[in-house]
N, C-alpha and C. Protein backbone atom coordinates (compact mmCIF):
# COMPACT_ATOMS: atom_id res chain seq x y z
N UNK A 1 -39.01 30.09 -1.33
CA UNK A 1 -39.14 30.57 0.03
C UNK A 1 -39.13 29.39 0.99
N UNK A 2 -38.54 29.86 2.37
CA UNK A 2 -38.77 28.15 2.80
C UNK A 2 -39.88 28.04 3.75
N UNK A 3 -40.24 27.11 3.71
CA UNK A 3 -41.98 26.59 4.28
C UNK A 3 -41.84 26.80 5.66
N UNK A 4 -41.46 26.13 6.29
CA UNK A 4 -41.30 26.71 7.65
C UNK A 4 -41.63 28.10 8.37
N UNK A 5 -41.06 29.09 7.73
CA UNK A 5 -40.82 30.53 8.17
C UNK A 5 -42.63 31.40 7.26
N UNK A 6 -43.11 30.73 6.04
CA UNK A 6 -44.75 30.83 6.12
C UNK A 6 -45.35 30.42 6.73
N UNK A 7 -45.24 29.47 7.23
CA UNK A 7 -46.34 28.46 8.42
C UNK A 7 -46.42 29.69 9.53
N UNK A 8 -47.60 29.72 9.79
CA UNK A 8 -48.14 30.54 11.15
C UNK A 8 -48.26 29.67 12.54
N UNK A 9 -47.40 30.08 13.42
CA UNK A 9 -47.66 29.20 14.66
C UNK A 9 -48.62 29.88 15.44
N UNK A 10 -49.07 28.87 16.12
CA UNK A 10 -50.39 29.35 17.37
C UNK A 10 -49.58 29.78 18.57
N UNK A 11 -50.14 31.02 18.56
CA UNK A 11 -49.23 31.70 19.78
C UNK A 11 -50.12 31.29 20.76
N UNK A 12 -49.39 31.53 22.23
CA UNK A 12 -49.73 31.05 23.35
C UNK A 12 -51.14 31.96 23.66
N UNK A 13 -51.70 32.82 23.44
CA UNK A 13 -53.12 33.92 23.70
C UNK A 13 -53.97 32.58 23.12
N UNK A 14 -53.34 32.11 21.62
CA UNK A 14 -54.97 31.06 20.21
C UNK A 14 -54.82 30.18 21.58
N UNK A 15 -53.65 29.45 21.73
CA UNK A 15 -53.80 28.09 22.17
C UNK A 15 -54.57 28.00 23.46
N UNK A 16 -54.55 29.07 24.26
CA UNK A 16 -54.84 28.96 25.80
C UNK A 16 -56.48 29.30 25.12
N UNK A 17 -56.70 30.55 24.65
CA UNK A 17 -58.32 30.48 24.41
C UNK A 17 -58.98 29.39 23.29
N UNK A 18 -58.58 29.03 22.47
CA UNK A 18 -58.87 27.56 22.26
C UNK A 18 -59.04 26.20 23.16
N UNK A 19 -58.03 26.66 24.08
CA UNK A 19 -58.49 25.42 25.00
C UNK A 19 -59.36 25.65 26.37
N UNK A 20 -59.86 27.16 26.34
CA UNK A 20 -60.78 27.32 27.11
C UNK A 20 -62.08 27.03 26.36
N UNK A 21 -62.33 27.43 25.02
CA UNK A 21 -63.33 27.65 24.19
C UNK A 21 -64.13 25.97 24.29
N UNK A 22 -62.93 25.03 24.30
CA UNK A 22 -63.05 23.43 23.75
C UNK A 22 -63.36 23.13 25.29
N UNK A 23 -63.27 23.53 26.27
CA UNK A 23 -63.74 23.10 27.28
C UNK A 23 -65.13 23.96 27.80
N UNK A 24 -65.38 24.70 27.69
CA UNK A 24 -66.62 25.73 27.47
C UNK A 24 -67.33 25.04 26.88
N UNK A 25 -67.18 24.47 25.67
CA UNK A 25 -68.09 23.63 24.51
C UNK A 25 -68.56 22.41 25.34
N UNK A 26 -67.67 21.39 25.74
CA UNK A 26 -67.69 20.25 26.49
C UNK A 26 -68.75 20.60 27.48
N UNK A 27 -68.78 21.51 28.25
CA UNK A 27 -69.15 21.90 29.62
C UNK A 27 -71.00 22.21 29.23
N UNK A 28 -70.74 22.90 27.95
CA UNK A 28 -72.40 23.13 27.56
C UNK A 28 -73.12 22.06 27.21
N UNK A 29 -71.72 21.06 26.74
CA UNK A 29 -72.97 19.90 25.75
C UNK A 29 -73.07 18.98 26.92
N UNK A 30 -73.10 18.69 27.93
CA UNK A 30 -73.56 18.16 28.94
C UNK A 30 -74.60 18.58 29.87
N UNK A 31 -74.57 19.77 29.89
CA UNK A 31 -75.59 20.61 30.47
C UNK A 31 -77.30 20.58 29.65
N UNK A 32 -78.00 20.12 30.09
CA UNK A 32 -79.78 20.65 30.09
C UNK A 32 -79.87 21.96 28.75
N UNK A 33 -79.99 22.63 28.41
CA UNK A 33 -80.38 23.79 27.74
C UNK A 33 -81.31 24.77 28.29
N UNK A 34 -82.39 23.34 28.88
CA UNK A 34 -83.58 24.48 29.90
C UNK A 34 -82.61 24.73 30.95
N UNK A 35 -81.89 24.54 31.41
CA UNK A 35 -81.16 24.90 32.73
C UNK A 35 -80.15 26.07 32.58
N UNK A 36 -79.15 26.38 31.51
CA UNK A 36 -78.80 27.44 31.25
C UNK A 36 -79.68 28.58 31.09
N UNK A 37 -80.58 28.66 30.59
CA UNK A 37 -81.82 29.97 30.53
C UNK A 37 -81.87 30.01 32.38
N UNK A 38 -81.75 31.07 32.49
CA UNK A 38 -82.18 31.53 33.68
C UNK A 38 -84.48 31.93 33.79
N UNK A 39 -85.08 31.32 35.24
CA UNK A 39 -86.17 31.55 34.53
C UNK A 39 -86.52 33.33 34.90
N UNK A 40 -87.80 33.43 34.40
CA UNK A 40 -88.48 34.58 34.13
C UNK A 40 -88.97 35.28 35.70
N UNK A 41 -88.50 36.28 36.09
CA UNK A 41 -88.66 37.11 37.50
C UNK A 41 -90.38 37.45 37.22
N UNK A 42 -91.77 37.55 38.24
CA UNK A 42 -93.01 37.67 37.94
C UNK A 42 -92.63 39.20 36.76
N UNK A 43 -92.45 39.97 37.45
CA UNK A 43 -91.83 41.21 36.89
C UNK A 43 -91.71 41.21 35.39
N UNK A 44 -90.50 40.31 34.75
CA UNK A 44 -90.31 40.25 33.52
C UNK A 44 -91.32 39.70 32.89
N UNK A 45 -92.14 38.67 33.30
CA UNK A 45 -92.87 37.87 32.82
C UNK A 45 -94.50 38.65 32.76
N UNK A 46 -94.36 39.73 33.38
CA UNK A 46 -95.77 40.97 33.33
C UNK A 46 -94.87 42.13 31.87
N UNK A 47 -93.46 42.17 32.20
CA UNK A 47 -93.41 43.35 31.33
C UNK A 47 -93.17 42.84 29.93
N UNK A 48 -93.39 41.34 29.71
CA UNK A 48 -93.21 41.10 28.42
C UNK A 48 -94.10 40.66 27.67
N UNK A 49 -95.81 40.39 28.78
CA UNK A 49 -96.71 40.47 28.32
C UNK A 49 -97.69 41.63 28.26
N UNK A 50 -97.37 42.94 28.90
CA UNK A 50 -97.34 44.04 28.66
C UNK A 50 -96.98 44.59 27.12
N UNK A 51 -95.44 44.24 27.13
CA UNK A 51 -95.18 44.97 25.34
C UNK A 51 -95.91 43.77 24.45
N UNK A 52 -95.90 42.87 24.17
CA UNK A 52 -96.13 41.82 23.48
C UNK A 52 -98.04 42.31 23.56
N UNK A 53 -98.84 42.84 24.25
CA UNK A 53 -100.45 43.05 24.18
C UNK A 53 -100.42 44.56 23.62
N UNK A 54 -99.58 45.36 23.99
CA UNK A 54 -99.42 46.57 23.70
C UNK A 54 -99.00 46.89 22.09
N UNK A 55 -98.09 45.64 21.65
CA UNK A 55 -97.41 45.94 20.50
C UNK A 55 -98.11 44.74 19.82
N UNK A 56 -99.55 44.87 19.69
CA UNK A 56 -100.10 43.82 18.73
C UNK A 56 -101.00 44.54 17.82
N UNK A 57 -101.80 43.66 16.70
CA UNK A 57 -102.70 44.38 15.99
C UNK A 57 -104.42 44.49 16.90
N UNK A 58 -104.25 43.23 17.63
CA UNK A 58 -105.48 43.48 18.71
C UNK A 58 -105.71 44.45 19.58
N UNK A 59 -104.74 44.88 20.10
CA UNK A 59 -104.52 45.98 21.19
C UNK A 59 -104.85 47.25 19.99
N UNK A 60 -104.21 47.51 19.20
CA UNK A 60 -103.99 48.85 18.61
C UNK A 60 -105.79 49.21 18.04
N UNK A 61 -106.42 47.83 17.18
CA UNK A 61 -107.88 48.03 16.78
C UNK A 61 -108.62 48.39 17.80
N UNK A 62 -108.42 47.30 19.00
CA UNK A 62 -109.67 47.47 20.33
C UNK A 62 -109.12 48.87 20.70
N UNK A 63 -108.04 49.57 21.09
CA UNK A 63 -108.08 50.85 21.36
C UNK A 63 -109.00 52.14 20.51
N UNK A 64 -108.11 51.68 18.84
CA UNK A 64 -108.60 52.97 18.01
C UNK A 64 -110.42 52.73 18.36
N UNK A 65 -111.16 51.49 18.01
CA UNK A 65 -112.48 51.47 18.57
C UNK A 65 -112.70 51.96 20.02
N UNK A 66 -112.65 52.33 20.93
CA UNK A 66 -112.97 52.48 21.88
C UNK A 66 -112.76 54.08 22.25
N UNK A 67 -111.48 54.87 21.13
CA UNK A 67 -111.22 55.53 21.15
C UNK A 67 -112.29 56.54 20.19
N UNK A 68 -113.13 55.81 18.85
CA UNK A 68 -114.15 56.08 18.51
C UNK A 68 -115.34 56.51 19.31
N UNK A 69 -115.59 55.15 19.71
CA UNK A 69 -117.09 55.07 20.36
C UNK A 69 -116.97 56.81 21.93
N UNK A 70 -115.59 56.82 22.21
CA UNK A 70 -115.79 57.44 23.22
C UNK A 70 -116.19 59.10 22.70
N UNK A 71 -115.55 59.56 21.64
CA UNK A 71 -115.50 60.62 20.77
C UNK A 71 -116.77 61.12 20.65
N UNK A 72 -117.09 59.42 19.81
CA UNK A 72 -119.05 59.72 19.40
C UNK A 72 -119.51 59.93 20.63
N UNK A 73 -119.68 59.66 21.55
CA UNK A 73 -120.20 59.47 22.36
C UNK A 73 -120.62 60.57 22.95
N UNK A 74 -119.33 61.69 22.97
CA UNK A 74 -119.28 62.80 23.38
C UNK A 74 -119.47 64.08 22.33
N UNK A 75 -119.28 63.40 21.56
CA UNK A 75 -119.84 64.53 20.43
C UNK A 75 -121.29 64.46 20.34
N UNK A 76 -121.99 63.67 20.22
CA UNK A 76 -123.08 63.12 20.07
C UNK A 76 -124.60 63.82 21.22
N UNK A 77 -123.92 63.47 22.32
CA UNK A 77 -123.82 63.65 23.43
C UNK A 77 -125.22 62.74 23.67
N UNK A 78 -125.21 60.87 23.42
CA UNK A 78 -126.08 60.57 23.21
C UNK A 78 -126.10 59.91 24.65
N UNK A 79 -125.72 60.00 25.09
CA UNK A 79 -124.82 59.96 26.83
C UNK A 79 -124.36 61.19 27.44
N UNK A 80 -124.43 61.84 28.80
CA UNK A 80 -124.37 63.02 29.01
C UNK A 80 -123.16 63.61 28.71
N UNK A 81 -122.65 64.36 28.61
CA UNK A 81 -121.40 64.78 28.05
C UNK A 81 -120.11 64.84 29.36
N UNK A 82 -119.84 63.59 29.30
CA UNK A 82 -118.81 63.77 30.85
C UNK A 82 -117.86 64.00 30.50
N UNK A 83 -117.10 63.85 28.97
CA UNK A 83 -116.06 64.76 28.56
C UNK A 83 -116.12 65.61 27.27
N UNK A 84 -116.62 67.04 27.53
CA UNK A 84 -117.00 67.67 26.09
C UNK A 84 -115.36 67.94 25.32
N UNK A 85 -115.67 68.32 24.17
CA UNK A 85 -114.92 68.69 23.17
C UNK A 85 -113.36 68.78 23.47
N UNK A 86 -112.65 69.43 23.89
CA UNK A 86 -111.14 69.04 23.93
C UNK A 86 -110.85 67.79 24.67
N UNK A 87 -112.09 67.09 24.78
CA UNK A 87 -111.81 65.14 25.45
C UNK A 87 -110.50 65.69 26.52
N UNK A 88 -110.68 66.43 27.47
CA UNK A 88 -109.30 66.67 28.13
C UNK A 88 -109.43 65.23 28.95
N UNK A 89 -110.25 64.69 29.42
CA UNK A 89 -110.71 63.78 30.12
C UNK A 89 -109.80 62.37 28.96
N UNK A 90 -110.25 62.14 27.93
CA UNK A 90 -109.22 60.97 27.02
C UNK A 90 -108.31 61.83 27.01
N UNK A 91 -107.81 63.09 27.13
CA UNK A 91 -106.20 63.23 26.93
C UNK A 91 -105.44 62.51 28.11
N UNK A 92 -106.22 62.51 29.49
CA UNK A 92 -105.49 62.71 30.54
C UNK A 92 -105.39 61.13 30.78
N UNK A 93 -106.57 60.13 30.34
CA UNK A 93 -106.47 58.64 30.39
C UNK A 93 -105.35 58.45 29.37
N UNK A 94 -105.39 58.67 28.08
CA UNK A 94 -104.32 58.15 27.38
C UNK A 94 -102.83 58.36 27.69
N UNK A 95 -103.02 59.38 28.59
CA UNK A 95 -101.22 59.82 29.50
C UNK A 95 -100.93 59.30 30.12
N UNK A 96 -101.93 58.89 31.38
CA UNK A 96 -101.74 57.43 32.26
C UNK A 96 -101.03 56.09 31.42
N UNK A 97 -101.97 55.96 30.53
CA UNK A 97 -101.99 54.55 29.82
C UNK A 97 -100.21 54.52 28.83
N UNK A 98 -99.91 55.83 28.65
CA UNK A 98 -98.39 56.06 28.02
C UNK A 98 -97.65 55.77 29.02
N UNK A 99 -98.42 56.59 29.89
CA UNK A 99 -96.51 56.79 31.29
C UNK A 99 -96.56 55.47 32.14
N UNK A 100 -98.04 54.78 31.92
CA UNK A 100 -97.42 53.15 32.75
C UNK A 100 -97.08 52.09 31.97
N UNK A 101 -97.25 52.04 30.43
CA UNK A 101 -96.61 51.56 29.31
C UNK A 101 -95.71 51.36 28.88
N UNK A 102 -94.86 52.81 28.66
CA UNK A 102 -93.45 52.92 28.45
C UNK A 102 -92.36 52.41 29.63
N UNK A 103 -92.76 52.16 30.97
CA UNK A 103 -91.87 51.73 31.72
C UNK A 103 -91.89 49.74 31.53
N UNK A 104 -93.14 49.52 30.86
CA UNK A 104 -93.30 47.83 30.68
C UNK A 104 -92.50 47.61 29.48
N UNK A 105 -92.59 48.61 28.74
CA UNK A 105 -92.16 48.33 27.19
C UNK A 105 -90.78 48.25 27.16
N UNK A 106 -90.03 49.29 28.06
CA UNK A 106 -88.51 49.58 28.06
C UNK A 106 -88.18 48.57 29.01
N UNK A 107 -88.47 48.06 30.07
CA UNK A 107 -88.21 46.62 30.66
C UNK A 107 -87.91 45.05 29.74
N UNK A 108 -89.09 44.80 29.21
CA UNK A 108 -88.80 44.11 28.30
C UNK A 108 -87.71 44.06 26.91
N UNK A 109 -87.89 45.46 26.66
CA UNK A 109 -86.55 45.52 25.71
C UNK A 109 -85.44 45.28 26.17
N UNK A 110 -84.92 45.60 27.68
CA UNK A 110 -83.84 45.64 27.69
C UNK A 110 -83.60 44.54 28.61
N UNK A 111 -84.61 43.45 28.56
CA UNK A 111 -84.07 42.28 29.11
C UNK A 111 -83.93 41.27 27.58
N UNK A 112 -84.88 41.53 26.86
CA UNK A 112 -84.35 40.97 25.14
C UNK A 112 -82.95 41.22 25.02
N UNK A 113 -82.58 42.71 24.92
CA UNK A 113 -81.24 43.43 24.66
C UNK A 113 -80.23 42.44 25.70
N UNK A 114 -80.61 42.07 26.62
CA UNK A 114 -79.58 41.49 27.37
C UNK A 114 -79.55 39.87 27.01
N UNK A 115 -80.55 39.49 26.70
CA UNK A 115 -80.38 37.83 25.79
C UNK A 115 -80.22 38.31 24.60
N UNK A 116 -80.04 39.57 23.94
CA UNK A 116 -79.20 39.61 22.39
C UNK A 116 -78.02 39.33 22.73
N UNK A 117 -77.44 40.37 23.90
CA UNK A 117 -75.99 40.98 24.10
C UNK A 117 -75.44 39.20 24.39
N UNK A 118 -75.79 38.48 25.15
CA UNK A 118 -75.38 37.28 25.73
C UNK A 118 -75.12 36.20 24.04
N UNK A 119 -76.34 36.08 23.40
CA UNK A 119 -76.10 35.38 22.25
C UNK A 119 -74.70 36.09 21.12
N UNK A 120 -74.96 37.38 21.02
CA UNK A 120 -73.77 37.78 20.58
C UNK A 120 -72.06 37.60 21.22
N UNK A 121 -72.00 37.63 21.81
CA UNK A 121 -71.21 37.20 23.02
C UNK A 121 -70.71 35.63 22.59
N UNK A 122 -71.39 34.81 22.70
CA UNK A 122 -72.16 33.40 22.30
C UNK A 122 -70.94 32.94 21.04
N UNK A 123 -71.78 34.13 19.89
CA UNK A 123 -71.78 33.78 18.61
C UNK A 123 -70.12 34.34 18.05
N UNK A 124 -69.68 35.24 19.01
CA UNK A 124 -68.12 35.55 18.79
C UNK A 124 -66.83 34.59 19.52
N UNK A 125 -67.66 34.29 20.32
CA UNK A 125 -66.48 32.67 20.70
C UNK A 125 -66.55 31.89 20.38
N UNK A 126 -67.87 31.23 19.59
CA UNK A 126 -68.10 30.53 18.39
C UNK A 126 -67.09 30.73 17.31
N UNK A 127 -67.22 32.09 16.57
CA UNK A 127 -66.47 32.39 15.71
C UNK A 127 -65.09 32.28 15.65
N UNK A 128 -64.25 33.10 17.30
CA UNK A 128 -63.04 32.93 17.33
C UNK A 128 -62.48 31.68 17.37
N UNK A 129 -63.33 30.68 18.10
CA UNK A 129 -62.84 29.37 18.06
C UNK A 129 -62.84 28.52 17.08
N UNK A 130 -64.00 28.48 15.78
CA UNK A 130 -64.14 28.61 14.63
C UNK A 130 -63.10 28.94 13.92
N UNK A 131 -62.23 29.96 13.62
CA UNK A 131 -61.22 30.75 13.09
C UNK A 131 -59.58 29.78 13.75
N UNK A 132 -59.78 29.84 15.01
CA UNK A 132 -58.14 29.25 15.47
C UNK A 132 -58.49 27.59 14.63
N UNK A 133 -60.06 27.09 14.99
CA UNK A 133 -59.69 25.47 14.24
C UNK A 133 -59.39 25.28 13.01
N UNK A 134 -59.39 26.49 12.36
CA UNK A 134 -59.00 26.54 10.55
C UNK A 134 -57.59 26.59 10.56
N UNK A 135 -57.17 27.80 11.40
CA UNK A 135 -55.83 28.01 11.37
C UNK A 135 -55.63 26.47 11.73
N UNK A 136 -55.52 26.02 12.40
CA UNK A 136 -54.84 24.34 12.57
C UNK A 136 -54.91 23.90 11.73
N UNK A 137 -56.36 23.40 10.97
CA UNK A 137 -56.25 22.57 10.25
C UNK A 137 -55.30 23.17 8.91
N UNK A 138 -54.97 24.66 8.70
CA UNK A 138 -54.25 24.68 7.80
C UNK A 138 -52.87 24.24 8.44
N UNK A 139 -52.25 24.68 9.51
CA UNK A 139 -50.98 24.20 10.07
C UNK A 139 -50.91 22.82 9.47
N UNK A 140 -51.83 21.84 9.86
CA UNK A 140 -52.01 20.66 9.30
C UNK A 140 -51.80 20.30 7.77
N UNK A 141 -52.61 20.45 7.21
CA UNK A 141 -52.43 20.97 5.57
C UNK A 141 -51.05 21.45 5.13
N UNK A 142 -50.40 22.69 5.94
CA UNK A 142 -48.81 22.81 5.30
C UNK A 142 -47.90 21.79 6.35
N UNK A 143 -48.30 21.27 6.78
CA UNK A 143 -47.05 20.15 7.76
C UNK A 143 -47.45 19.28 6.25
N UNK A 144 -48.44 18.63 6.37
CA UNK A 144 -48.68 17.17 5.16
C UNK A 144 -47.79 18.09 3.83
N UNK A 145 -48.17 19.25 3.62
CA UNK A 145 -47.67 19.28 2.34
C UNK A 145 -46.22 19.67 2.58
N UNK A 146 -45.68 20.11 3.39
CA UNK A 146 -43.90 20.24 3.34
C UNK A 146 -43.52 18.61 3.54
N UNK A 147 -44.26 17.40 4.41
CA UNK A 147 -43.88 16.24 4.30
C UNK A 147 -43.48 15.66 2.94
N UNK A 148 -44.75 16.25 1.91
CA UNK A 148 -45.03 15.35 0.63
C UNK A 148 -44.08 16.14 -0.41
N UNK A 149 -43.37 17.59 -0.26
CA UNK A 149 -42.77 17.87 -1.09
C UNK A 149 -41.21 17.31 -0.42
N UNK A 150 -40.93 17.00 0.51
CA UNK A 150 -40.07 16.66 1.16
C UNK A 150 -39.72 15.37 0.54
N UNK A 151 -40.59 14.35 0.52
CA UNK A 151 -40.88 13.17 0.06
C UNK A 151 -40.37 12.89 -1.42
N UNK A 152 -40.82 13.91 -1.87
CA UNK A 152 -41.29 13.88 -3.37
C UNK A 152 -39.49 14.64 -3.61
N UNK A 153 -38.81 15.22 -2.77
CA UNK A 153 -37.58 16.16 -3.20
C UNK A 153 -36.45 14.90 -3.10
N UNK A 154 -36.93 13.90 -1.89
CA UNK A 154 -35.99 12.87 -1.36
C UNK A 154 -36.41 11.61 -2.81
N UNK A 155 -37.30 11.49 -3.57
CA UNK A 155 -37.19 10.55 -4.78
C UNK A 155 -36.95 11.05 -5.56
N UNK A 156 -37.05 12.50 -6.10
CA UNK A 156 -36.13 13.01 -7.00
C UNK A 156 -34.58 12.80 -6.95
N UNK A 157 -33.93 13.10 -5.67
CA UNK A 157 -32.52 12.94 -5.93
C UNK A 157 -32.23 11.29 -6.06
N UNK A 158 -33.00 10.86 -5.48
CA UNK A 158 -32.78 9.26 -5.77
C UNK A 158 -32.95 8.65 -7.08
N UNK A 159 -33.84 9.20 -7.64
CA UNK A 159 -34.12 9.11 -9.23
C UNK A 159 -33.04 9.42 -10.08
N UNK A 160 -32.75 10.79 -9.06
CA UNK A 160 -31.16 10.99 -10.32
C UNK A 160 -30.43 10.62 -9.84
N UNK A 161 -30.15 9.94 -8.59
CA UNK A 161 -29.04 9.11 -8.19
C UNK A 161 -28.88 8.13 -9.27
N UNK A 162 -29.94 7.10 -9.45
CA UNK A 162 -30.32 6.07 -10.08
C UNK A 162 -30.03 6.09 -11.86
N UNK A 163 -29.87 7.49 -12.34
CA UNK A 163 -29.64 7.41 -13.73
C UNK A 163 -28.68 8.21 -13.61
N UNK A 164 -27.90 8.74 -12.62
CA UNK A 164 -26.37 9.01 -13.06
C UNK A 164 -25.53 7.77 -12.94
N UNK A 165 -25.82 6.68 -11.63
CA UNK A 165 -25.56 5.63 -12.24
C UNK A 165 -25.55 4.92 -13.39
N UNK A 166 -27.17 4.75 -14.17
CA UNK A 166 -27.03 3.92 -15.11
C UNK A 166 -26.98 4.79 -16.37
N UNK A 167 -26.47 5.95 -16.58
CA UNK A 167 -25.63 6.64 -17.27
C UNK A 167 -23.93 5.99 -17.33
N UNK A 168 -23.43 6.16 -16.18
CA UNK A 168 -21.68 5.89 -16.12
C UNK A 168 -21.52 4.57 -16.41
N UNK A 169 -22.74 3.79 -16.46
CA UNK A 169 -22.53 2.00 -16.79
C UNK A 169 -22.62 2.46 -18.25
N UNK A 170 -23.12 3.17 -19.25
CA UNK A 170 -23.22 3.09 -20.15
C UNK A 170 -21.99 2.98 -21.37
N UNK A 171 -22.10 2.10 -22.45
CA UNK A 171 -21.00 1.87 -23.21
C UNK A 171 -20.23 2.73 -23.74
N UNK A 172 -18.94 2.88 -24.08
CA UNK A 172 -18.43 4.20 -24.60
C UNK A 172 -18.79 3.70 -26.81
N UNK A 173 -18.55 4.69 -27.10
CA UNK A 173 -19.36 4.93 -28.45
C UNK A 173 -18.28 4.24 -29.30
N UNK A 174 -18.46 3.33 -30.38
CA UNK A 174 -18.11 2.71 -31.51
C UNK A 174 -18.21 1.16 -30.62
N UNK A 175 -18.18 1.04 -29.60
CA UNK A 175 -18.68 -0.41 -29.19
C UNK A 175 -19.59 -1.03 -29.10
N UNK A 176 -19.96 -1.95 -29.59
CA UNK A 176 -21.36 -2.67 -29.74
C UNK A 176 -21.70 -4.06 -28.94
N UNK A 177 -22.64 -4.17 -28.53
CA UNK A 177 -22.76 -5.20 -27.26
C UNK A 177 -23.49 -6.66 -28.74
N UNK A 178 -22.72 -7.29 -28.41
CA UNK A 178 -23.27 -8.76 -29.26
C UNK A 178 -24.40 -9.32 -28.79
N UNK A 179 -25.56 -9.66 -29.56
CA UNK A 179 -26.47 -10.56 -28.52
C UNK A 179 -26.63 -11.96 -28.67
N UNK A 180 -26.94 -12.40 -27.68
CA UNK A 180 -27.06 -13.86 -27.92
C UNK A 180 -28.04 -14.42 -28.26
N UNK A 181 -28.06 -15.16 -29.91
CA UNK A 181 -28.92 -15.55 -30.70
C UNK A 181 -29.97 -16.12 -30.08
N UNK A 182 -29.36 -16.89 -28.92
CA UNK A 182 -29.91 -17.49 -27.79
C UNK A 182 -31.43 -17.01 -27.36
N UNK A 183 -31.53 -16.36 -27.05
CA UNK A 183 -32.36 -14.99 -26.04
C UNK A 183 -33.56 -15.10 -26.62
């Protein structure tokens, strides 16, 4: 097969985003790292210590306790009974404490979700650019190796250049070369 027509060329789409990718790269490794992070709005920085107190093992114990003591308390009624038996009174606190929760909790997720989405993002122009520098270096790899079979095709014929010559020098048969005792 001939080498040429396997070799994969870099079409003009690899080469142009390769050479955005390699200047993108350049552009980051000069840059701070703290300076690319954008910082934290008061906002984000309440709703992520919101889920982060909400979604711990401290938060969940000090609740279920408190959620005890209030029960006993009222069952008991060792304290006057300010919320008897269907606790409608803890139903109606723990609804508060859901419906201003879930708006801290879903904030924070979806500013994570948006530094996932960005790192993913990140990690696929990484990759594509990753992928075109292989393809080169194989371009590379079959240029050296069509050179070296090239090489290697151009001392073969020279090789047999070289012994079809010293073939046709050779003596014709019943003649014998004398040597000199000399030697």
């Amino acid at each position: 097969m001939d080498a040429p027509r396997l070799r994969h060329e870099l079409h003009d789409e690899e080469a142009r985003l390769l050479s955005e990718l390699r200047t993108l790269r350049r552009s980051r490794r000069t840059l701070d790292p703290r300076v690319v992070v954008a910082p934290l709005t008061p906002g984000q920085r309440i709703a992520d210590r919101v889920a982060a107190t909400m979604g711990s093992w401290r938060f969940i114990l000090i609740q279920s306790a408190l959620l005890v003591v209030w029960v006993a308390l009222n069952i008991t009624a060792y304290v006057h009974h300010w919320d008897p038996y269907p606790f409608i009174l803890l139903n109606l606190a723990l609804s508060f404490q859901a419906a201003y929760a879930a708006p801290f909790i879903m904030m924070s997720q979806n500013r994570q979700q948006d530094v996932d989405r960005r790192e993913a993002a990140n990690d696929y122009h990484i990759n594509v650019k990753a992928e075109l520098e292989i393809e080169l270096l194989h371009q590379k790899i079959d240029q050296l190796r069509e050179n070296e079979v090239l090489a290697l095709t151009q001392a073969v014929h020279s090789l047999s250049g070289l012994i079809e010559n010293s073939l046709s020098f050779r003596q014709p048969k019943g003649k014998t070369l004398r040597r000199n005792p000399k030697m």
